[in-house]
N, C-alpha and C. Protein backbone atom coordinates (compact mmCIF):
# COMPACT_ATOMS: atom_id res chain seq x y z
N UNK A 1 73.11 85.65 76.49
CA UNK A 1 73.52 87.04 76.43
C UNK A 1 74.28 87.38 77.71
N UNK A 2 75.83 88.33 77.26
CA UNK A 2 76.14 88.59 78.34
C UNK A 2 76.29 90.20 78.79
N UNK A 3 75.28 90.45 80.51
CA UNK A 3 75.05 91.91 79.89
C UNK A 3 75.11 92.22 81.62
N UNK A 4 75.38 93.35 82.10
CA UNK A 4 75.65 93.72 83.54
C UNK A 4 74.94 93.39 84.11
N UNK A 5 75.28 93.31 85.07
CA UNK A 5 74.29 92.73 86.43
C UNK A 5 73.91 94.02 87.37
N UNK A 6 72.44 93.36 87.15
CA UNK A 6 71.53 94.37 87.87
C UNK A 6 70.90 94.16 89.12
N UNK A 7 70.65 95.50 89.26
CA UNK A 7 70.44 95.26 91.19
C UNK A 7 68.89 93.77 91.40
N UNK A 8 68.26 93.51 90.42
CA UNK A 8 66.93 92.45 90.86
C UNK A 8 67.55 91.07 90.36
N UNK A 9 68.96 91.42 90.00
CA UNK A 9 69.62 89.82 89.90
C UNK A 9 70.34 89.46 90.66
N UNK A 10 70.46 90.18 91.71
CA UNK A 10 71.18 89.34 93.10
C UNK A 10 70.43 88.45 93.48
N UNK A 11 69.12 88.17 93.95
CA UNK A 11 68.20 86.86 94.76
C UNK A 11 68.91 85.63 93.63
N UNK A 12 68.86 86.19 92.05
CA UNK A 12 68.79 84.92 91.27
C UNK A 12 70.75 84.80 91.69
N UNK A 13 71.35 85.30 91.07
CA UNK A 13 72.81 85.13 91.52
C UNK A 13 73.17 83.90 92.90
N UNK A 14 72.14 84.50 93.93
CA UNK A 14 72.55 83.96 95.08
C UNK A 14 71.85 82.88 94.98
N UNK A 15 71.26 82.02 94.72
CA UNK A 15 70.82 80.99 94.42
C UNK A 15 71.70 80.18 93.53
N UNK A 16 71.70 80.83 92.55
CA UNK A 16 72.78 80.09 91.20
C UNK A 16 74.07 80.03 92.45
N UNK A 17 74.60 80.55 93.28
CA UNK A 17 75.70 80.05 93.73
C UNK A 17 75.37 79.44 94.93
N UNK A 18 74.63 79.16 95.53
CA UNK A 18 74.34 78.10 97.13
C UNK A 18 74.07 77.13 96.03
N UNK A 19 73.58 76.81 95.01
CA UNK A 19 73.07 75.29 94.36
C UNK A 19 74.05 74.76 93.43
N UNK A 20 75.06 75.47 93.49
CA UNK A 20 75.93 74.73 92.85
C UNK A 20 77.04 74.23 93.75
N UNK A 21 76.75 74.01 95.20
CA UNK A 21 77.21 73.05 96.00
C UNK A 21 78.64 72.92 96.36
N UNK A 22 79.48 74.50 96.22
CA UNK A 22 80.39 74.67 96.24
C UNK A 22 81.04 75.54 96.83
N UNK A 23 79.88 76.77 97.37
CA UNK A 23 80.51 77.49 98.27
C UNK A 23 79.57 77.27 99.92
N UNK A 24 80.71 77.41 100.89
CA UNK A 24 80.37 77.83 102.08
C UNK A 24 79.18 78.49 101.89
N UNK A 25 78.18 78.62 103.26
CA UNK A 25 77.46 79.33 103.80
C UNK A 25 77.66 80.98 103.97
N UNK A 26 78.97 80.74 104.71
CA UNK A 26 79.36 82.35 104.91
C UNK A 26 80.39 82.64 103.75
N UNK A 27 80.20 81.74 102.47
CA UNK A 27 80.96 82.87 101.23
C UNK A 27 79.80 83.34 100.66
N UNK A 28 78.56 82.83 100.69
CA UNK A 28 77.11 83.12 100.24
C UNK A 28 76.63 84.44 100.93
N UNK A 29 76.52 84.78 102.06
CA UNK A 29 76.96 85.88 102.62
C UNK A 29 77.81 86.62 102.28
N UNK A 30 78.95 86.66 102.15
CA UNK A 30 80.01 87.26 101.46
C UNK A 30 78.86 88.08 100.10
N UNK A 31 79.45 86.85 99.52
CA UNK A 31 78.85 87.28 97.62
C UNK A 31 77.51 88.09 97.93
N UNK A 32 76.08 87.92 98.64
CA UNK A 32 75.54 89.01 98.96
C UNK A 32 75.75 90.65 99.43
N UNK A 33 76.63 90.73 100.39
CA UNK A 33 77.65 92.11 100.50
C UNK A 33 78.43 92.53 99.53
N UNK A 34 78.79 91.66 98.59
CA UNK A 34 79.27 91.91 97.56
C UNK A 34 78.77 92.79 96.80
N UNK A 35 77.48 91.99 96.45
CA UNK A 35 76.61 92.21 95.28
C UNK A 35 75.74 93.68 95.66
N UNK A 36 75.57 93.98 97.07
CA UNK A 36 74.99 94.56 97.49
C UNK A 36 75.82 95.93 97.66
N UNK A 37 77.03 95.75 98.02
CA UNK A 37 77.87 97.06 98.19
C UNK A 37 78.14 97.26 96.54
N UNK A 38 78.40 96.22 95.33
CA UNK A 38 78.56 96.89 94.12
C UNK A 38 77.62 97.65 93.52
N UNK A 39 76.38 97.25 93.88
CA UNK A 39 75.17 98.37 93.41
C UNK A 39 74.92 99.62 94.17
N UNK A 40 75.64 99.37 95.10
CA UNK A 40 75.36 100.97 95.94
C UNK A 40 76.88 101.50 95.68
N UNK A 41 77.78 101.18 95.33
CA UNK A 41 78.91 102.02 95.55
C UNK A 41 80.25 101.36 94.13
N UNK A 42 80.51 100.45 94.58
CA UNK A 42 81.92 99.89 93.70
C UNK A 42 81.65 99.49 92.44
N UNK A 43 80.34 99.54 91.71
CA UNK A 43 80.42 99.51 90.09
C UNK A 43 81.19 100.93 89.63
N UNK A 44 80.76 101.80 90.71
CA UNK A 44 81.29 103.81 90.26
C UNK A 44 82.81 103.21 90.35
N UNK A 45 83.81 102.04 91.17
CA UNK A 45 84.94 102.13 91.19
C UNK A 45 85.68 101.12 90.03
N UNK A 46 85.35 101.24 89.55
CA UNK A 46 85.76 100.09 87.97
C UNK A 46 85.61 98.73 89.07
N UNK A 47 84.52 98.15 89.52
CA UNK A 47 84.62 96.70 89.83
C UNK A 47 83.30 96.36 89.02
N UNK A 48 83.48 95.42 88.51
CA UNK A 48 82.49 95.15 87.64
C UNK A 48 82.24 93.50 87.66
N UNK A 49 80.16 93.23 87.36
CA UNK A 49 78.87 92.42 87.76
C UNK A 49 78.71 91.97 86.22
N UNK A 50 78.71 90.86 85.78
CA UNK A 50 78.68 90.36 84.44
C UNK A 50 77.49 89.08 84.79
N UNK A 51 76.38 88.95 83.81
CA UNK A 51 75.71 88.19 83.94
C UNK A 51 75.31 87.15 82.99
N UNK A 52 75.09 86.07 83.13
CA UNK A 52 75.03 85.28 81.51
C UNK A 52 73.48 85.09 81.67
N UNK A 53 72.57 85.27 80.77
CA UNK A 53 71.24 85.35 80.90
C UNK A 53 70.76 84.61 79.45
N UNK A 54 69.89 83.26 79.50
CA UNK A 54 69.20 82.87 78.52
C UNK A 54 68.08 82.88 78.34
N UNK A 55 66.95 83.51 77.67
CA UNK A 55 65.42 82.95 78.17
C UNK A 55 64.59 83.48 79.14
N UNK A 56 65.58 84.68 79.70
CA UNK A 56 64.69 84.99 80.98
C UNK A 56 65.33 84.90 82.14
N UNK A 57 66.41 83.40 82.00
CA UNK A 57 66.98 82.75 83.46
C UNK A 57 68.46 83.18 83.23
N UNK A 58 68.61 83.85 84.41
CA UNK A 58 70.67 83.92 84.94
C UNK A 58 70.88 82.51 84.81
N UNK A 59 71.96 81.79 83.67
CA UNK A 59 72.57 80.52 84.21
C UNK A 59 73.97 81.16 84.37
N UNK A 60 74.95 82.31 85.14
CA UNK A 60 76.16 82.40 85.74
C UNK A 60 76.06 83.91 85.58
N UNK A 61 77.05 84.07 86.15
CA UNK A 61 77.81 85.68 86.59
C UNK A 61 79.26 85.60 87.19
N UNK A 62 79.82 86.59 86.98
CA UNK A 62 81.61 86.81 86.85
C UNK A 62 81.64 88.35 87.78
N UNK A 63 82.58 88.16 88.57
CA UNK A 63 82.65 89.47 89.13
C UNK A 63 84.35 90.32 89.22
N UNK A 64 84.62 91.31 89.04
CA UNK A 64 86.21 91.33 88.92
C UNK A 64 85.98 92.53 88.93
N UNK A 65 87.24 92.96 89.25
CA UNK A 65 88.33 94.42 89.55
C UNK A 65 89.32 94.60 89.80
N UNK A 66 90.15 95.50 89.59
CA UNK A 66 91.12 96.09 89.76
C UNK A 66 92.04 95.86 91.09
N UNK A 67 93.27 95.41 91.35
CA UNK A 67 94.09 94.77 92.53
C UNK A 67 94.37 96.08 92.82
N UNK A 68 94.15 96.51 94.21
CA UNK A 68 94.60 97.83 94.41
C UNK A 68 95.92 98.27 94.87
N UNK A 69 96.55 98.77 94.47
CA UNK A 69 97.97 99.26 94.53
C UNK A 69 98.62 98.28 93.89
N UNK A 70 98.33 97.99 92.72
CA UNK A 70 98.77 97.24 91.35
C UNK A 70 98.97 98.22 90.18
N UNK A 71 100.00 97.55 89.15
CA UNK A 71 99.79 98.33 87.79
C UNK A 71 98.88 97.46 87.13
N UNK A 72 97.72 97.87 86.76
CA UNK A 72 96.83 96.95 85.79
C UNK A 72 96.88 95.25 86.27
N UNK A 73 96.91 94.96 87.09
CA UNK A 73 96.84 93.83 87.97
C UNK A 73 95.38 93.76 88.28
N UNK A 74 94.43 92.75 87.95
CA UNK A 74 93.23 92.56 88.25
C UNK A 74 92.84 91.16 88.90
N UNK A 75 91.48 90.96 89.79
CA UNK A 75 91.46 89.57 90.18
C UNK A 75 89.89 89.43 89.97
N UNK A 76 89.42 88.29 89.64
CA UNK A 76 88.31 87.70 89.22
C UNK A 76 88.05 87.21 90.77
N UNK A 77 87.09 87.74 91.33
CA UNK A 77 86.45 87.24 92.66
C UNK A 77 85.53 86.23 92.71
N UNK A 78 84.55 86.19 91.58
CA UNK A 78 83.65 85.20 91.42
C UNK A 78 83.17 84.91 89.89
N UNK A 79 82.94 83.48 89.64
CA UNK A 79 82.72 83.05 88.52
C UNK A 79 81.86 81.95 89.18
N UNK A 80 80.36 81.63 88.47
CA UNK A 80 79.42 80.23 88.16
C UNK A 80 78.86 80.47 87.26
N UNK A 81 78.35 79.53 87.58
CA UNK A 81 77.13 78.65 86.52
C UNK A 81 76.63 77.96 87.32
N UNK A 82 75.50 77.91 86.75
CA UNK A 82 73.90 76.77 87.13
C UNK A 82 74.28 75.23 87.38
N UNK A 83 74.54 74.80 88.27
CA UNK A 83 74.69 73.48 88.46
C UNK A 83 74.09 72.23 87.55
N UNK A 84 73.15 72.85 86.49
CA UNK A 84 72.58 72.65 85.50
C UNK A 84 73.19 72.03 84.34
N UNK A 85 73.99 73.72 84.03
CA UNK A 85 74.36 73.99 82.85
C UNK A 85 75.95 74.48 82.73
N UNK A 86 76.74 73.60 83.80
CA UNK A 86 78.18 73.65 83.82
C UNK A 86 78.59 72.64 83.10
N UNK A 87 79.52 72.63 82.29
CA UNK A 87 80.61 72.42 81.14
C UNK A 87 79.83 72.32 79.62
N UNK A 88 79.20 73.25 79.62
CA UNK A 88 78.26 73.38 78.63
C UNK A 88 78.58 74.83 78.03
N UNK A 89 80.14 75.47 78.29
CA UNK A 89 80.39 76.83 77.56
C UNK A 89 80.25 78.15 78.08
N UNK A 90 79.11 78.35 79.09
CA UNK A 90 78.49 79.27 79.70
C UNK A 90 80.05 79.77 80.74
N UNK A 91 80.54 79.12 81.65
CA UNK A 91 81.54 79.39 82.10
C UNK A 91 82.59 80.24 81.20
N UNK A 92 82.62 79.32 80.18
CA UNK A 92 84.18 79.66 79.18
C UNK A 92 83.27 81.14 78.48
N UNK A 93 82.80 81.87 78.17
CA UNK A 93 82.08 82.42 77.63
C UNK A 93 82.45 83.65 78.46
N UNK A 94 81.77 83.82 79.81
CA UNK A 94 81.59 84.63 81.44
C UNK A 94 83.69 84.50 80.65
N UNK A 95 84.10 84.02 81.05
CA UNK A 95 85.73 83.83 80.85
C UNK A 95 86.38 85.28 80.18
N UNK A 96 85.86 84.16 78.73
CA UNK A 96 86.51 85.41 77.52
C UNK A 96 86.06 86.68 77.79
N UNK A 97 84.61 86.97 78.02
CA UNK A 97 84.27 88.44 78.37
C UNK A 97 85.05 88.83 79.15
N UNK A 98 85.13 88.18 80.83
CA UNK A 98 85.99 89.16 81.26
C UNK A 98 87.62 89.61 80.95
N UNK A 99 88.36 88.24 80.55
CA UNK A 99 89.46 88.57 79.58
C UNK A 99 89.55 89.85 78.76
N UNK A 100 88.82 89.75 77.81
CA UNK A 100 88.48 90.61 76.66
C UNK A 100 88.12 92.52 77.31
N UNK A 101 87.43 92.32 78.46
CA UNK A 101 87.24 93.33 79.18
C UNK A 101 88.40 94.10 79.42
N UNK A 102 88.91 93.43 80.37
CA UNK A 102 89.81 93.70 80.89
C UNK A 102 91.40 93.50 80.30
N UNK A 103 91.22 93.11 79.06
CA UNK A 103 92.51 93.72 77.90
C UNK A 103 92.37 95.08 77.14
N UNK A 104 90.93 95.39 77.44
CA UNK A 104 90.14 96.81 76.62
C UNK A 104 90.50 97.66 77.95
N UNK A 105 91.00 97.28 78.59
CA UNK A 105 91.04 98.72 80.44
C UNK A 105 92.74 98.16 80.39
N UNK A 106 93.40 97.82 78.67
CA UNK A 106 95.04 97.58 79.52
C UNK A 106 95.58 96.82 80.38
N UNK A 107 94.44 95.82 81.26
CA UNK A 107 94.95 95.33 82.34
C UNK A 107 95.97 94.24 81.76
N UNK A 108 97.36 93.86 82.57
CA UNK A 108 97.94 93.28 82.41
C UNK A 108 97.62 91.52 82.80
N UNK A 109 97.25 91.39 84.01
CA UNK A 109 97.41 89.94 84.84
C UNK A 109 96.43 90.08 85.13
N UNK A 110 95.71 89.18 85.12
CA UNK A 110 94.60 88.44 86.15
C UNK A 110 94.66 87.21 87.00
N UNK A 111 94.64 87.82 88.19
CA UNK A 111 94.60 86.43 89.30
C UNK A 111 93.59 86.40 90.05
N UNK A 112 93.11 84.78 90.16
CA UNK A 112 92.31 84.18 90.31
C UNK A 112 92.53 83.27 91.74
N UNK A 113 92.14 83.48 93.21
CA UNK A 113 91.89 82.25 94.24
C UNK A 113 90.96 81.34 94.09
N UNK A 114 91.43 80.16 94.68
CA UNK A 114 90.64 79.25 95.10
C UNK A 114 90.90 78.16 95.65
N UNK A 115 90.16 77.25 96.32
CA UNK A 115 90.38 75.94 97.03
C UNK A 115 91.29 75.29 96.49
N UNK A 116 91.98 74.58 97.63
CA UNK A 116 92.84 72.79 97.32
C UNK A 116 91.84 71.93 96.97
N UNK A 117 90.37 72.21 98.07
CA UNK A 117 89.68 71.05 98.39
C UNK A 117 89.34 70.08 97.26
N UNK A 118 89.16 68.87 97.68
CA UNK A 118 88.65 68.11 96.52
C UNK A 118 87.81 68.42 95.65
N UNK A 119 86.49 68.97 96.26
CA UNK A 119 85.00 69.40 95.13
C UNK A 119 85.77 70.62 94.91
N UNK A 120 86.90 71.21 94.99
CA UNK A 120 87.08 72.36 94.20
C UNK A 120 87.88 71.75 92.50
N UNK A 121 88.32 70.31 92.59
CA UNK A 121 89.07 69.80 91.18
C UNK A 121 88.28 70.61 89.81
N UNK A 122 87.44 70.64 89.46
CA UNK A 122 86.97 70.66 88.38
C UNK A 122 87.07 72.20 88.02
N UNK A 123 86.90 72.88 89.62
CA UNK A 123 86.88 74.73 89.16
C UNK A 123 88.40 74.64 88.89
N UNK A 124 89.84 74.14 89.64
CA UNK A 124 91.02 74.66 89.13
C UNK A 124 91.31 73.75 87.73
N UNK A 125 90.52 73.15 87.06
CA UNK A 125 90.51 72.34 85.77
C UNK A 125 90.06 73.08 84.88
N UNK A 126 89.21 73.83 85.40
CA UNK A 126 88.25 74.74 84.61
C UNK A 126 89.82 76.15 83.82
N UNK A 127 90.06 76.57 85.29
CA UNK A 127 91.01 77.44 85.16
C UNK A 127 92.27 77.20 84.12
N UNK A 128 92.57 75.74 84.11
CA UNK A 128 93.92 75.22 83.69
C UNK A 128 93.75 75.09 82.14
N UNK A 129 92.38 74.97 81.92
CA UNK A 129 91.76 74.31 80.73
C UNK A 129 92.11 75.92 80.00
N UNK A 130 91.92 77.19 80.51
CA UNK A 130 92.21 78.62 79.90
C UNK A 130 93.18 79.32 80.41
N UNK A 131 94.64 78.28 79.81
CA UNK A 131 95.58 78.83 80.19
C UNK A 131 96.25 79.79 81.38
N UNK A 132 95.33 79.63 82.79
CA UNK A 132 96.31 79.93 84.20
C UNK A 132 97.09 78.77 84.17
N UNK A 133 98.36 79.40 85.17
CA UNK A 133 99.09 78.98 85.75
C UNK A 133 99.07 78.81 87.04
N UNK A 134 99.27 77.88 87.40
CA UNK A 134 99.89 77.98 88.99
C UNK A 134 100.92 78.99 89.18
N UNK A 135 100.08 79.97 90.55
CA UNK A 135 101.07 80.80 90.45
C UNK A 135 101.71 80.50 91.97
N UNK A 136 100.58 80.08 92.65
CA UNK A 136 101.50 80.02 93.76
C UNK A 136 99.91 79.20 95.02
N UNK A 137 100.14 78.24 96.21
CA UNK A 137 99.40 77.66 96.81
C UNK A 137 100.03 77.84 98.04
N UNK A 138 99.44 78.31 98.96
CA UNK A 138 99.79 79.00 100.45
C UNK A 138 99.06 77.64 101.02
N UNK A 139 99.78 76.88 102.00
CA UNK A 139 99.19 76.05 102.86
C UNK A 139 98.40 76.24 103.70
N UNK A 140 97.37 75.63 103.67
CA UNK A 140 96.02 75.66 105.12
C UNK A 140 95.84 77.25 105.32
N UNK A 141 95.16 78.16 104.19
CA UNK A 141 95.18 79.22 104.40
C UNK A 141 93.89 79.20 104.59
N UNK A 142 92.71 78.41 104.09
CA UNK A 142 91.29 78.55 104.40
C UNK A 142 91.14 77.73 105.71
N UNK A 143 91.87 76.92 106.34
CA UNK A 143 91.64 76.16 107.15
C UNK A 143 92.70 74.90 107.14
N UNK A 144 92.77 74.47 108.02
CA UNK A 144 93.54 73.26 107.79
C UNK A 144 93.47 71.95 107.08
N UNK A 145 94.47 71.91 106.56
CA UNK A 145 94.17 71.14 104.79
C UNK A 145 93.47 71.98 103.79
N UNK A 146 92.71 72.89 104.16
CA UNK A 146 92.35 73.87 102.62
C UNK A 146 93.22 74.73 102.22
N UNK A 147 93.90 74.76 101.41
CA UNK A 147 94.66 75.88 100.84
C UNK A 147 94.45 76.51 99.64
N UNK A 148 95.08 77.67 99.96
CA UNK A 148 94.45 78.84 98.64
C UNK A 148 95.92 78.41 97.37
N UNK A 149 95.05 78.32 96.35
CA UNK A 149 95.69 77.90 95.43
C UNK A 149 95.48 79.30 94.42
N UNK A 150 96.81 80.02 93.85
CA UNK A 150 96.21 81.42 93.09
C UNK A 150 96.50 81.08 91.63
N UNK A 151 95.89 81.20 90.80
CA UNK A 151 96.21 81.02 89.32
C UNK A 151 96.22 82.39 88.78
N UNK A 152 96.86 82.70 87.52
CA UNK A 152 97.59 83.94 87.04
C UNK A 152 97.39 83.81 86.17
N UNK A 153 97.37 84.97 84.85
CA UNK A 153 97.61 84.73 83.74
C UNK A 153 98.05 86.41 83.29
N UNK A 154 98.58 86.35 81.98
CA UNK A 154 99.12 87.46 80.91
C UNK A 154 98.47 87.15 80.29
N UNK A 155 97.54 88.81 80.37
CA UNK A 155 96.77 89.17 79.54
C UNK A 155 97.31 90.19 78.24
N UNK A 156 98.76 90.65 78.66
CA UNK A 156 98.88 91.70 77.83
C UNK A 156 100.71 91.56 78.00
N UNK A 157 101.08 91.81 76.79
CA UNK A 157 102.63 92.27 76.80
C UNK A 157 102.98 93.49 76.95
N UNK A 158 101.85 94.37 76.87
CA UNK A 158 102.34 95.34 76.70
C UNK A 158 102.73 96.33 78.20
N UNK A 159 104.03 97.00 77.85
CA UNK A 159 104.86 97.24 78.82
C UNK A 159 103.96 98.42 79.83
């Protein structure tokens, strides 16, 4: 089931993302301020906490909003899954919802960052696999040799 994310599913969130062995320390931090400023303030600003829940257990969550000083330009900040229960749908699922969301709010584009790095292959595979594009890869923008790679997509023709 996929259903908002609530303020007693951050501990589980933040776990589901330190164990899936892919983000930094201080993006784990990050995604806590995140999670923590969207329940006190930025769910009221159309940014929106999506959670995939089976059984009881969070296996992923999707987080996205609105590009500011964009027309209907949106960016997906965070997407996992359970180190568990990755390529098993749960991802592609978290996906279409927010797609689907965010064709219901008009939004036009959604762009998506992320790593060059090697253990990042499978997340920009993930991406490629649902039609982004390369939209554009800024050199050594996380660090030297890491670069931010942005994927894009059209969500909407309409003008």
């Amino acid at each position: 089931m996929i259903r908002p994310t609530l303020p007693g599913d951050s501990r589980a969130i933040l776990h589901l993302a330190t164990r899936t062995g892919v983000f930094k320390p201080h993006e784990i931090t990050a995604l806590e301020e995140v999670l923590s400023d969207f329940h006190a303030t930025n769910s009221k600003l159309d940014h929106h906490s999506i959670t995939f829940e089976a059984h009881g257990e969070i296996l992923g969550f999707a987080y996205y909003a609105p590009a500011a000083m964009a027309d209907r330009t949106w960016y997906l900040y965070w997407i996992a899954v359970t180190k568990q229960t990755q390529a098993r749908g749960i991802g592609s699922k978290l996906m279409q919802f927010v797609e689907e969301d965010i064709r219901a709010k008009r939004g036009r584009i959604l762009l998506i960052e992320t790593s060059s790095l090697p253990y990042y292959d499978l997340t920009r595979k993930f991406y490629e696999k649902h039609d982004y594009d390369k939209a554009a890869v800024i050199a050594d923008f996380y660090a030297d040799s890491d670069s931010m790679v942005i994927y894009s997509k059209r969500l909407s023709d309409e003008p």
